[in-house]
N, C-alpha and C. Protein backbone atom coordinates (compact mmCIF):
# COMPACT_ATOMS: atom_id res chain seq x y z
N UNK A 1 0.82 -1.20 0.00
CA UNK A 1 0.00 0.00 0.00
C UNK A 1 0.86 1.26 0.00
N UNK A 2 1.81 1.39 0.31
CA UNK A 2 2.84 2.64 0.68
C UNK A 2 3.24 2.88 -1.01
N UNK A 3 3.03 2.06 -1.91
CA UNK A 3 3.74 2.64 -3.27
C UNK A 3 2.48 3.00 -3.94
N UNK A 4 1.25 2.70 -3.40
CA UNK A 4 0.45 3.65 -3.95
C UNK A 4 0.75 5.14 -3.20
N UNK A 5 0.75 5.15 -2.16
CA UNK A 5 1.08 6.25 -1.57
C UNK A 5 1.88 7.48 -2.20
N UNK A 6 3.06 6.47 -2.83
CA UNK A 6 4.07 7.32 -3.10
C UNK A 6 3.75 7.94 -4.50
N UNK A 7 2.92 6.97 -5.30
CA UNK A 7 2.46 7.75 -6.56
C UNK A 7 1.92 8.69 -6.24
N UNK A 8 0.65 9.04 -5.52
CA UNK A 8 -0.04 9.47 -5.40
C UNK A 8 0.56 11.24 -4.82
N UNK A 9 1.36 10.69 -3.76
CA UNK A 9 2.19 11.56 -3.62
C UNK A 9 2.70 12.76 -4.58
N UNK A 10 3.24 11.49 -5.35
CA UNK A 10 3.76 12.49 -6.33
C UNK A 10 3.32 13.39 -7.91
N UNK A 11 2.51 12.62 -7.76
CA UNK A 11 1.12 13.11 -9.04
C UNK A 11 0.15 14.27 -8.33
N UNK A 12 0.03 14.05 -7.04
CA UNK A 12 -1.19 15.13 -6.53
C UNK A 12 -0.74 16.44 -6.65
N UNK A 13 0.53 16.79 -6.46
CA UNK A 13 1.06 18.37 -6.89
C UNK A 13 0.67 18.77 -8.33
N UNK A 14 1.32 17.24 -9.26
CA UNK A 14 1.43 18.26 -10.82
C UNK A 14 0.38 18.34 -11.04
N UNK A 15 -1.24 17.24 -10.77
CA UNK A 15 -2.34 17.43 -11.02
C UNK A 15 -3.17 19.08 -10.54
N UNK A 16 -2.69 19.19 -9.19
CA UNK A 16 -3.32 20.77 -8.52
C UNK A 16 -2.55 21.96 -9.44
N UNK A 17 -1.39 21.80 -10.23
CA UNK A 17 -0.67 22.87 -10.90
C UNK A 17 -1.45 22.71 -12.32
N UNK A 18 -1.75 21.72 -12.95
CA UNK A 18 -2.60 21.65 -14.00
C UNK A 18 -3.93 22.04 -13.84
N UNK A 19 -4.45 21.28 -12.70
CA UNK A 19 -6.01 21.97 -12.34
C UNK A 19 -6.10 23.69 -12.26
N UNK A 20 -5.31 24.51 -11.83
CA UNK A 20 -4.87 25.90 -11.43
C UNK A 20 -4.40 26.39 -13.25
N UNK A 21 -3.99 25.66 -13.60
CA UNK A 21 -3.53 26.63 -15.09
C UNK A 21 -5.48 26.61 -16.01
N UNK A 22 -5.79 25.15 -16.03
CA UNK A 22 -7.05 25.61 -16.33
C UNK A 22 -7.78 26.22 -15.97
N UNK A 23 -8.09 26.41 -15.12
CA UNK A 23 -8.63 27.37 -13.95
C UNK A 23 -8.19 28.99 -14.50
N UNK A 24 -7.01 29.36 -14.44
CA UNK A 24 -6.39 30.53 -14.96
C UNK A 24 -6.55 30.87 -16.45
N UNK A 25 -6.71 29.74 -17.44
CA UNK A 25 -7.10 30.11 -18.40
C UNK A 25 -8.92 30.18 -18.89
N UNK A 26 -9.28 29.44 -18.12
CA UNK A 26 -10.85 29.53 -18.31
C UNK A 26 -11.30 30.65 -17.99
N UNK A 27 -10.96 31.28 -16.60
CA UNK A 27 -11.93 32.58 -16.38
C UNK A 27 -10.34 34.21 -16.56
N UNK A 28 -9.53 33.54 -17.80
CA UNK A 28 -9.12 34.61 -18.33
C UNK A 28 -8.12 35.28 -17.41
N UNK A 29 -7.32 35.35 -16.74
CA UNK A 29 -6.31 35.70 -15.74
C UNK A 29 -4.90 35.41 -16.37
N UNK A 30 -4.71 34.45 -17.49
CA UNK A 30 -3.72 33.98 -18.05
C UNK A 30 -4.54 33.80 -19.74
N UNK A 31 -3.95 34.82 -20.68
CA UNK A 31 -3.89 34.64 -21.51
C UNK A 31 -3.39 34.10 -22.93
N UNK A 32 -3.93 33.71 -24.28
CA UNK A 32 -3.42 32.35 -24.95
C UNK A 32 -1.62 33.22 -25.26
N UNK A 33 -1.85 34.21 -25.31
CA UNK A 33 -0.37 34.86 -26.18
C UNK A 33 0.59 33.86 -24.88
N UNK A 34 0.50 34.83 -23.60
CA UNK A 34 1.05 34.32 -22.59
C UNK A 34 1.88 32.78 -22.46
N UNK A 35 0.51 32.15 -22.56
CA UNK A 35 0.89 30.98 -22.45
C UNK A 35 2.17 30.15 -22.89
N UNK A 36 2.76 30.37 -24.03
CA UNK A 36 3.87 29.75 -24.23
C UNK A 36 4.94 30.45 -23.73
N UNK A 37 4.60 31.68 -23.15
CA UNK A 37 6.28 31.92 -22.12
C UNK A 37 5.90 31.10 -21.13
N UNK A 38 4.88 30.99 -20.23
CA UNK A 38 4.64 30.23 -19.10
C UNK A 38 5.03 28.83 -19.29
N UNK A 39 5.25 27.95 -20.67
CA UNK A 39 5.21 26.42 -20.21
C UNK A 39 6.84 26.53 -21.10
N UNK A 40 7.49 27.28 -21.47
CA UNK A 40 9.07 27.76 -21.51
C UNK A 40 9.57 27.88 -20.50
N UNK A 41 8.74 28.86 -19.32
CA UNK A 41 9.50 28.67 -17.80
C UNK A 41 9.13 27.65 -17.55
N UNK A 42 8.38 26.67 -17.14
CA UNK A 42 7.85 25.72 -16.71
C UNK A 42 9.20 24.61 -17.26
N UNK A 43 9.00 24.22 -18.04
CA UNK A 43 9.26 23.52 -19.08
C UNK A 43 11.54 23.54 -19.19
N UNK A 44 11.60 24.67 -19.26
CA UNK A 44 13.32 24.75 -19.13
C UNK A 44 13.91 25.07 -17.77
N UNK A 45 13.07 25.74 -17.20
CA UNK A 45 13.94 26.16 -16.18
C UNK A 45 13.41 25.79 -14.75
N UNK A 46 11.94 25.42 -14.58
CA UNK A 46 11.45 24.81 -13.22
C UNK A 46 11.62 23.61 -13.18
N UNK A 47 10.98 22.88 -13.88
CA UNK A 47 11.21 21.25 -14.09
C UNK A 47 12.81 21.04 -14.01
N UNK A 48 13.76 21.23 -14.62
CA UNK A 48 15.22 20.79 -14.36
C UNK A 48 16.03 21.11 -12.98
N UNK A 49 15.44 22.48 -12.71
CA UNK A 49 15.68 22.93 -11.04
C UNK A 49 14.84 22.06 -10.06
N UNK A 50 13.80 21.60 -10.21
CA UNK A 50 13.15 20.40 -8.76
C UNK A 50 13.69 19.30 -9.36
N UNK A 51 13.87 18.67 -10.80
CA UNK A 51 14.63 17.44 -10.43
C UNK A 51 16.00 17.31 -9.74
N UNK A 52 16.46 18.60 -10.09
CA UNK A 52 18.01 18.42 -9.22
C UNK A 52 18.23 18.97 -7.77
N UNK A 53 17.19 19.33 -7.27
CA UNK A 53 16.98 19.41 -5.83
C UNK A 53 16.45 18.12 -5.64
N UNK A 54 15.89 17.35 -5.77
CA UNK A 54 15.31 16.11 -5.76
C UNK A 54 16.21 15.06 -5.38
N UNK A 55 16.93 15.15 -6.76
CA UNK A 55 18.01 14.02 -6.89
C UNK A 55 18.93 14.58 -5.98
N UNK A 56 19.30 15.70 -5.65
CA UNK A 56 20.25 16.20 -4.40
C UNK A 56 19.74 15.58 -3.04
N UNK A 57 18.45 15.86 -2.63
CA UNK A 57 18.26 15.36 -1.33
C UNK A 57 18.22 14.18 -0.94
N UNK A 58 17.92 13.50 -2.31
CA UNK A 58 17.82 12.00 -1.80
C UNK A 58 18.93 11.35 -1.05
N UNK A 59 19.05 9.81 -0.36
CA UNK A 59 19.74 9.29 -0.01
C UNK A 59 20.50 8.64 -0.65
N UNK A 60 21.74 8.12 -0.40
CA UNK A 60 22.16 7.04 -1.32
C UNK A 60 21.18 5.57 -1.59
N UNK A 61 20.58 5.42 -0.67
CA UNK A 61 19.93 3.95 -0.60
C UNK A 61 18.58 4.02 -1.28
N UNK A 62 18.16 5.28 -1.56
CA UNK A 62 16.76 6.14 -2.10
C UNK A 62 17.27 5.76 -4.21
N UNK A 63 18.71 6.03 -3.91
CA UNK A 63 19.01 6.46 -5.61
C UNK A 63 19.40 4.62 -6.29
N UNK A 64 19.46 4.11 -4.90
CA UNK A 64 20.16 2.62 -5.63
C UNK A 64 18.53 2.01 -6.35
N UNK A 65 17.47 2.24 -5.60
CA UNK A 65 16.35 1.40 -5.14
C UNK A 65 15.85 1.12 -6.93
């Protein structure tokens, strides 16, 4: 049961950051021009910065598994 956990874990963030961009684009707060600088930051420079805090914190016995 704990590796459902851990999916879950880890899907429930990107799902609430996806739920929130639709959200932002439906009632207009984030517009279509916009949008492709937003998934450029997203996309080059956030995503490669949390995987390597990620892979930094882990343990050695975390990275063998």
């Amino acid at each position: 049961m704990s590796v459902l956990f851990t999916i879950i874990d880890a899907l429930l963030p990107i799902a609430l950051v996806i739920l929130l961009g639709i959200v932002a684009g439906h009632t207009g707060m984030i517009k279509s021009e916009q949008s492709s600088v937003l998934a450029d930051l997203a996309l080059d420079f956030c995503l490669p910065s949390l995987l390597l805090v990620a892979t930094a914190t882990m343990s050695t016995a975390e990275l063998s598994k």
